[in-house]
Structure formats: C-alpha cells, structure tokens
C-alpha atoms as a PDB file:
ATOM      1  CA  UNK A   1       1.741  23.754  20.810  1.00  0.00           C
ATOM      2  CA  UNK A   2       4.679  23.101  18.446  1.00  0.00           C
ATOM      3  CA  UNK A   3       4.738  21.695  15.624  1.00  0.00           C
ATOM      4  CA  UNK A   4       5.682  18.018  15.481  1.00  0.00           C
ATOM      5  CA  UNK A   5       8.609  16.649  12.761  1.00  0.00           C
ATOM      6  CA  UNK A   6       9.839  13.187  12.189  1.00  0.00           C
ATOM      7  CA  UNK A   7      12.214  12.234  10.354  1.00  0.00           C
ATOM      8  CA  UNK A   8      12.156   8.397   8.698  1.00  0.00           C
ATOM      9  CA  UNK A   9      14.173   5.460   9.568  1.00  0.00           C
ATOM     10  CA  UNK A  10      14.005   3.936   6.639  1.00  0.00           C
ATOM     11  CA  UNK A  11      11.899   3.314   2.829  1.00  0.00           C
ATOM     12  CA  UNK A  12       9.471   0.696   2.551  1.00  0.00           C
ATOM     13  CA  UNK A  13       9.794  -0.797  -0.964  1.00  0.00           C
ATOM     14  CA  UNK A  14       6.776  -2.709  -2.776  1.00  0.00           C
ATOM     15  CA  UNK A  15       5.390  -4.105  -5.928  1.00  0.00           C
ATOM     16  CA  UNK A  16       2.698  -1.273  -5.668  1.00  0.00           C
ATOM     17  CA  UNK A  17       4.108   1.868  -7.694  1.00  0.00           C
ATOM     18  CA  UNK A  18       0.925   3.888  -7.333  1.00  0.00           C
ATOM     19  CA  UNK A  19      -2.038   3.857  -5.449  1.00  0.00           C
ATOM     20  CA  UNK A  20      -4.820   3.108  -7.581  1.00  0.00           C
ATOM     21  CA  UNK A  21      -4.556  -0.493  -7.344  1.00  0.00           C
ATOM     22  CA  UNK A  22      -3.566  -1.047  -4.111  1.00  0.00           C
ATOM     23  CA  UNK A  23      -5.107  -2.965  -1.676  1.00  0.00           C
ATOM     24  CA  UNK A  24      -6.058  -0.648   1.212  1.00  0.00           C
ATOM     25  CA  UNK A  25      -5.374  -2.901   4.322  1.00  0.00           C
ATOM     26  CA  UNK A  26      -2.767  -5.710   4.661  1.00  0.00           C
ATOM     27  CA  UNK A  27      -5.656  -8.337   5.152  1.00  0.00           C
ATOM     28  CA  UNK A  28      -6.500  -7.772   1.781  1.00  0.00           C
ATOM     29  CA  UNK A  29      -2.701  -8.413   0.164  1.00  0.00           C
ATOM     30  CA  UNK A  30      -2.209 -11.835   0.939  1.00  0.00           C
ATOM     31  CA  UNK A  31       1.338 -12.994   0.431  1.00  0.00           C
ATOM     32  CA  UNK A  32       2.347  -9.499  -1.546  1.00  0.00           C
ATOM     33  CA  UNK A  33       5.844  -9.029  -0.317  1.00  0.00           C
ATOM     34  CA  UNK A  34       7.765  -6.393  -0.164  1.00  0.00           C
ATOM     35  CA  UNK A  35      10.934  -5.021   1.890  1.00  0.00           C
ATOM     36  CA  UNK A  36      11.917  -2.291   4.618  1.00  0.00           C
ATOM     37  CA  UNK A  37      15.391  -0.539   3.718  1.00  0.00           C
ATOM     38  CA  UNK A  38      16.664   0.685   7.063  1.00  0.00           C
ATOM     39  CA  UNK A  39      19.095   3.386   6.919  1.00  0.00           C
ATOM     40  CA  UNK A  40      22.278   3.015   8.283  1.00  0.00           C
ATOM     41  CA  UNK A  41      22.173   5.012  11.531  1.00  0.00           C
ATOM     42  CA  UNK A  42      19.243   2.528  12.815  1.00  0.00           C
ATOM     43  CA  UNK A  43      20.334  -1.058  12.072  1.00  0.00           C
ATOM     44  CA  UNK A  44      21.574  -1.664  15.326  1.00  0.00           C
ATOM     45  CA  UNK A  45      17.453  -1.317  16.628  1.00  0.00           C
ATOM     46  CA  UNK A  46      16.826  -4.501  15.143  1.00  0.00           C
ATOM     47  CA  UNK A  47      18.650  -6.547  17.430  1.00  0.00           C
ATOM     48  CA  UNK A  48      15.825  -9.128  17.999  1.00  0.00           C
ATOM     49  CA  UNK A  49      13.429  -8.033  15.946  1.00  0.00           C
ATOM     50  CA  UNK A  50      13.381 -11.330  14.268  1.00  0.00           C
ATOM     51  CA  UNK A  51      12.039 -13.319  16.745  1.00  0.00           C
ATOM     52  CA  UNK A  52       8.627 -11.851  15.728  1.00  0.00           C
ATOM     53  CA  UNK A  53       6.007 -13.333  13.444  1.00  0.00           C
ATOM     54  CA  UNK A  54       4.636  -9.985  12.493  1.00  0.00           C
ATOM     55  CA  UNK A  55       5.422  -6.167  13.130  1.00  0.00           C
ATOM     56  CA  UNK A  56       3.559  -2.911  13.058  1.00  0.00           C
ATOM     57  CA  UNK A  57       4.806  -0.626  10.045  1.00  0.00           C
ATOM     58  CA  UNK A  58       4.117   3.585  11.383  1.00  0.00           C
ATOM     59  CA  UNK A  59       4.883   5.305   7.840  1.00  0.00           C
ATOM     60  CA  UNK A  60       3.546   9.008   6.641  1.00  0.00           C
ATOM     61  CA  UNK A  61       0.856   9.187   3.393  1.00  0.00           C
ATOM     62  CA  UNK A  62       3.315  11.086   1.195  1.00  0.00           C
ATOM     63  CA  UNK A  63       1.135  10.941  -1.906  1.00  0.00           C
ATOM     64  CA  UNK A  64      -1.881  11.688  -0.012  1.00  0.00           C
ATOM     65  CA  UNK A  65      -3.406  14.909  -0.629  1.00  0.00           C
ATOM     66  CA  UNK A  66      -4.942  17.375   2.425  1.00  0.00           C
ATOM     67  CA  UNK A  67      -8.604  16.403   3.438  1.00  0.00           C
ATOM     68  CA  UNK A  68     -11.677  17.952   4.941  1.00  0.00           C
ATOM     69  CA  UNK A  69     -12.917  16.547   8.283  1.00  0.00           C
ATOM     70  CA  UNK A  70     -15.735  14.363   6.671  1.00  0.00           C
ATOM     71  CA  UNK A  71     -14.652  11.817   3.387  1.00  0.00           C
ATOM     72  CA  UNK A  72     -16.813   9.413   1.805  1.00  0.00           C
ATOM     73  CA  UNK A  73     -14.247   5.950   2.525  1.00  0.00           C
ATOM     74  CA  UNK A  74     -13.395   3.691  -0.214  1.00  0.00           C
ATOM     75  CA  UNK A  75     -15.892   0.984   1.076  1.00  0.00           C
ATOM     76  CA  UNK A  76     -19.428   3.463   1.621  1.00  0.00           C
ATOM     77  CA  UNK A  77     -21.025   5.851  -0.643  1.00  0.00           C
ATOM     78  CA  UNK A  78     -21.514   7.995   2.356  1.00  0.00           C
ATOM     79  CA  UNK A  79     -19.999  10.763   3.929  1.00  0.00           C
ATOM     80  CA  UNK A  80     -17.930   9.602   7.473  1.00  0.00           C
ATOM     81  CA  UNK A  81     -15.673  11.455   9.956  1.00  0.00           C
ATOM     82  CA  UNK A  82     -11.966  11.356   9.125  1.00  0.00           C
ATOM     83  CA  UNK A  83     -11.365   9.780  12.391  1.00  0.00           C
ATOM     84  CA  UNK A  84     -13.753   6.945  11.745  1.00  0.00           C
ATOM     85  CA  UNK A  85     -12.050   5.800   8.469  1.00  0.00           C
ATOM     86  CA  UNK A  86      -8.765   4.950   7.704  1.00  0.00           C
ATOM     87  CA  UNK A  87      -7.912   6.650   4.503  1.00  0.00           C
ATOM     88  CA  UNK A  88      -4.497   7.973   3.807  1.00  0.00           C
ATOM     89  CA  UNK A  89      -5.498  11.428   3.269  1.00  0.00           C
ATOM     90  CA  UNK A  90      -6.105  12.524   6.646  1.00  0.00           C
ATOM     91  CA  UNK A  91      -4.745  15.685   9.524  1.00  0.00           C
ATOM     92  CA  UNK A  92      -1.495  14.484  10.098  1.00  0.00           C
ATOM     93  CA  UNK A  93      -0.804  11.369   7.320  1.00  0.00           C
ATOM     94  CA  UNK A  94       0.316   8.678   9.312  1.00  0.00           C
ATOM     95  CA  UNK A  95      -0.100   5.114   8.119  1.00  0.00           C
ATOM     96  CA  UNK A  96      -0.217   1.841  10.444  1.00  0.00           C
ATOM     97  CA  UNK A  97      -0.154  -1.669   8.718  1.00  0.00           C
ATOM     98  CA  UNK A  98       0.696  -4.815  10.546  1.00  0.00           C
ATOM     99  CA  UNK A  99       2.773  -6.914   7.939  1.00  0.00           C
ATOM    100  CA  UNK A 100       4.450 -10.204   8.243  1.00  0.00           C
ATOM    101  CA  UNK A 101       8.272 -10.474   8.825  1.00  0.00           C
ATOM    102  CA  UNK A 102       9.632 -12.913   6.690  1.00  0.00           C
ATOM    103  CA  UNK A 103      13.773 -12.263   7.688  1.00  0.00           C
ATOM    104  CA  UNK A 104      16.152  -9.894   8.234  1.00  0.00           C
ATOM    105  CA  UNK A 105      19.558  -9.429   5.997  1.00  0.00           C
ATOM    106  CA  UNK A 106      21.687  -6.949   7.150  1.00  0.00           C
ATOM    107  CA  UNK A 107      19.403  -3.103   6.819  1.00  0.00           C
ATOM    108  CA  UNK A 108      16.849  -5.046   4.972  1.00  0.00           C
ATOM    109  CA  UNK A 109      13.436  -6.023   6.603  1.00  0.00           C
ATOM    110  CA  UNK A 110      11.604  -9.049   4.481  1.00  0.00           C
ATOM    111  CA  UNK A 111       8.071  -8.164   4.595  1.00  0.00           C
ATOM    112  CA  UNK A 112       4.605 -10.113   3.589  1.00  0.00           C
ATOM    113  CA  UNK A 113       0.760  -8.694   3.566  1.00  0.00           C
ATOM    114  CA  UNK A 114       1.942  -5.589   2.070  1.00  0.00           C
ATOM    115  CA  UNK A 115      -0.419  -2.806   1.028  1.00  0.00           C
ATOM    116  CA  UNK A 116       1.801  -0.120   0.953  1.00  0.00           C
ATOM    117  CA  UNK A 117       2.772   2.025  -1.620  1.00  0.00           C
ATOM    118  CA  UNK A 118       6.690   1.570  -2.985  1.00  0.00           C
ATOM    119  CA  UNK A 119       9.199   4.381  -1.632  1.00  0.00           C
ATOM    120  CA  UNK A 120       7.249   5.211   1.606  1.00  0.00           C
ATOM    121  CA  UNK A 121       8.981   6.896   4.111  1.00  0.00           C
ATOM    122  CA  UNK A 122       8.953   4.636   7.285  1.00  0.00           C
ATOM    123  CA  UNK A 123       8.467   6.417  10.094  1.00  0.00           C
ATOM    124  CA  UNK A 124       9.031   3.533  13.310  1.00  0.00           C
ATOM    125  CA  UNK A 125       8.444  -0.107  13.327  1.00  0.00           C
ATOM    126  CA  UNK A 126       6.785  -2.238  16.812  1.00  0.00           C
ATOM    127  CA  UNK A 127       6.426  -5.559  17.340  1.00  0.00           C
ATOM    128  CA  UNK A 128       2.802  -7.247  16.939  1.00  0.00           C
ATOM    129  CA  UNK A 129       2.185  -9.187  20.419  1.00  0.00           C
ATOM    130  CA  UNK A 130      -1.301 -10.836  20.202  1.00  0.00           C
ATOM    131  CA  UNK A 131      -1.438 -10.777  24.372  1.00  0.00           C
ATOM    132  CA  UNK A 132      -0.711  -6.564  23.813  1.00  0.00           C
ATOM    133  CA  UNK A 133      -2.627  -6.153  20.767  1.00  0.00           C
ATOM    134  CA  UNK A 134      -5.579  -8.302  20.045  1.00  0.00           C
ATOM    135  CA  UNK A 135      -9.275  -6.960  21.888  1.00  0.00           C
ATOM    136  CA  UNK A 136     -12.683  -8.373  21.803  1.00  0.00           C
ATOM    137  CA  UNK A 137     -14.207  -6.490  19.690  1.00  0.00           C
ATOM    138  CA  UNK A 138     -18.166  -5.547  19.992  1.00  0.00           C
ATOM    139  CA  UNK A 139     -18.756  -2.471  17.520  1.00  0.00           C
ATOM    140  CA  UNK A 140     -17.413  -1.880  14.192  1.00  0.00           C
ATOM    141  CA  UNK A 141     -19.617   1.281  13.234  1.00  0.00           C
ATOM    142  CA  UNK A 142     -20.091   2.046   9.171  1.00  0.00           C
ATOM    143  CA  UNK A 143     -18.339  -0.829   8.626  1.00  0.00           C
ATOM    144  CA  UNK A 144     -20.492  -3.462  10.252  1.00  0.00           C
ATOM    145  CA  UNK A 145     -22.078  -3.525   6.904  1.00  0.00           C
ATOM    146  CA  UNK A 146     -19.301  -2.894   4.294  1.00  0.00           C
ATOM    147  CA  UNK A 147     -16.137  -4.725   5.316  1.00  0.00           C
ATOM    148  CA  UNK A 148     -17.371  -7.814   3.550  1.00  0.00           C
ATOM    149  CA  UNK A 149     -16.021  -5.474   0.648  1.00  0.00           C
ATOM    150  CA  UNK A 150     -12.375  -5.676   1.934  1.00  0.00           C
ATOM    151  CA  UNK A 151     -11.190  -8.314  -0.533  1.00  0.00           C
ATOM    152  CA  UNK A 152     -12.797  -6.366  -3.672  1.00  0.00           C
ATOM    153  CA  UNK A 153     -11.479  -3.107  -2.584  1.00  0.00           C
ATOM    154  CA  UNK A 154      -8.516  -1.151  -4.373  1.00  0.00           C
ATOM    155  CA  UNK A 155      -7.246   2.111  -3.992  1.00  0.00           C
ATOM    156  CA  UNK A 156      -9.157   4.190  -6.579  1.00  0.00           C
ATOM    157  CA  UNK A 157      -6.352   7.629  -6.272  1.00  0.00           C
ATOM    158  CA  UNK A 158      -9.686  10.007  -4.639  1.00  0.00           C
ATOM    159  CA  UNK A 159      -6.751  10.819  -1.814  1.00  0.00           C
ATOM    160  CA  UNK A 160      -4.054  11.502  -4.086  1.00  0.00           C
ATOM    161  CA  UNK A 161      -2.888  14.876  -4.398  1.00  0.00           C
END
C-alpha cells in the first residue's frame, strides 16, 4: 500500500503552549477558547459552516513522539492497547476533538472546549450532527472505572517526543 500524506488546511491556535497541562479531551476544557486560522486556498469551504453549534477538529499529534502497541493511558496505571486509548502518541497521529464554534471572521474559526495544543496543524474540519453522531452507548471498557478522573486529568508530556 502507499503511503498516505496530508497536507493541513489550516493552524489551530490556543492558550495551551505545551502539553503538560493540557486537558486531554474537550469535555474537560470548559469554555477554553481558542481559534482555527484557515489558510487562504480553503476559506471558500466554510460557506455555512456557521450554522453549526459545534464541529469536529481532525488535526495530526505533531509533538507526539512514536509509540509501542500497548501504553499505560493518562487515566490507568495499567498497560492498554493503543487502539483502546486515545493518547496522542499513537501509529499514525491523528487527533479528533469536537469543539464549540463560537463565529466565523473572515479565515478565522472562533472555537470553545479547546484541548488542543497551540500551532497544530489542522488537518479537516466536519460538522457535529447529534442525529449522525450521538449512539447509545453500553460498554466503555478500562474506562468504566477511571473516567470519573476526566476533570483532574492533565497532560503529564509521557507522549512527547
């Protein structure tokens, strides 16, 4: 198979200038607002964008470091499978975070919820639809019993490189 580039749309910009620190899901960063600079060639795909209350963020890890298949996750002191956590440091270091849109200005995307890191390179941007999007949900492995921990939880830098 070949090998799969992207290149981003745009720069998401933040009051989190590291990781350590940062909250590691946007339920976690209420109100912490930030902003999406989209370049130039791709301001025309946000015709209509604005008529959403919230919007998927698909960005790329580019201070995470390489990882091994199992990771012990910021919220267990166990070992888990890379595909059962969401750490940044992962095969292919692609980050998802459903933010609040606050408004668009011109190439500029006004963002809330924000637990991304400042100068991350935004790779696409969907809209949140609650009818697409929301399931009833019935397992939550590992987590079952840690993600009352969410709301205590920073970014500690172990998947920095």
């Amino acid at each position: 198979m070949d090998n799969i580039c992207y290149k981003p749309i745009g720069i998401i910009h933040s009051e989190f200038k590291e990781p350590k620190g940062t909250p590691i899901q946007p339920t976690a960063s209420k109100n912490n607002s930030g902003t999406v600079e989209i370049f130039p060639e791709f301001i025309e795909g946000l015709q209509d964008l604005e008529h959403f209350s919230h919007i998927f963020l698909i960005y790329h890890f580019h201070l995470a470091k390489k990882t091994s298949l199992k990771v012990k996750p910021f919220m267990d002191a166990h070992e888990h499978g890379i595909f059962s956590i969401r750490a940044p440091s992962r095969p292919n270091s692609i980050g998802i975070s459903i933010v609040r849109l606050s408004k668009i200005e011109n190439n500029t995307v006004y963002i809330k919820d924000v637990d991304i890191i400042d100068g991350t390179p935004l790779l696409d941007i969907k809209p949140y639809v609650a009818e697409f999007d929301i399931r009833k949900v019935t397992k939550n492995g590992w987590l079952k019993h840690n993600v009352y921990k969410l709301g205590n939880t920073k970014d500690d830098e172990r998947f920095v490189k």
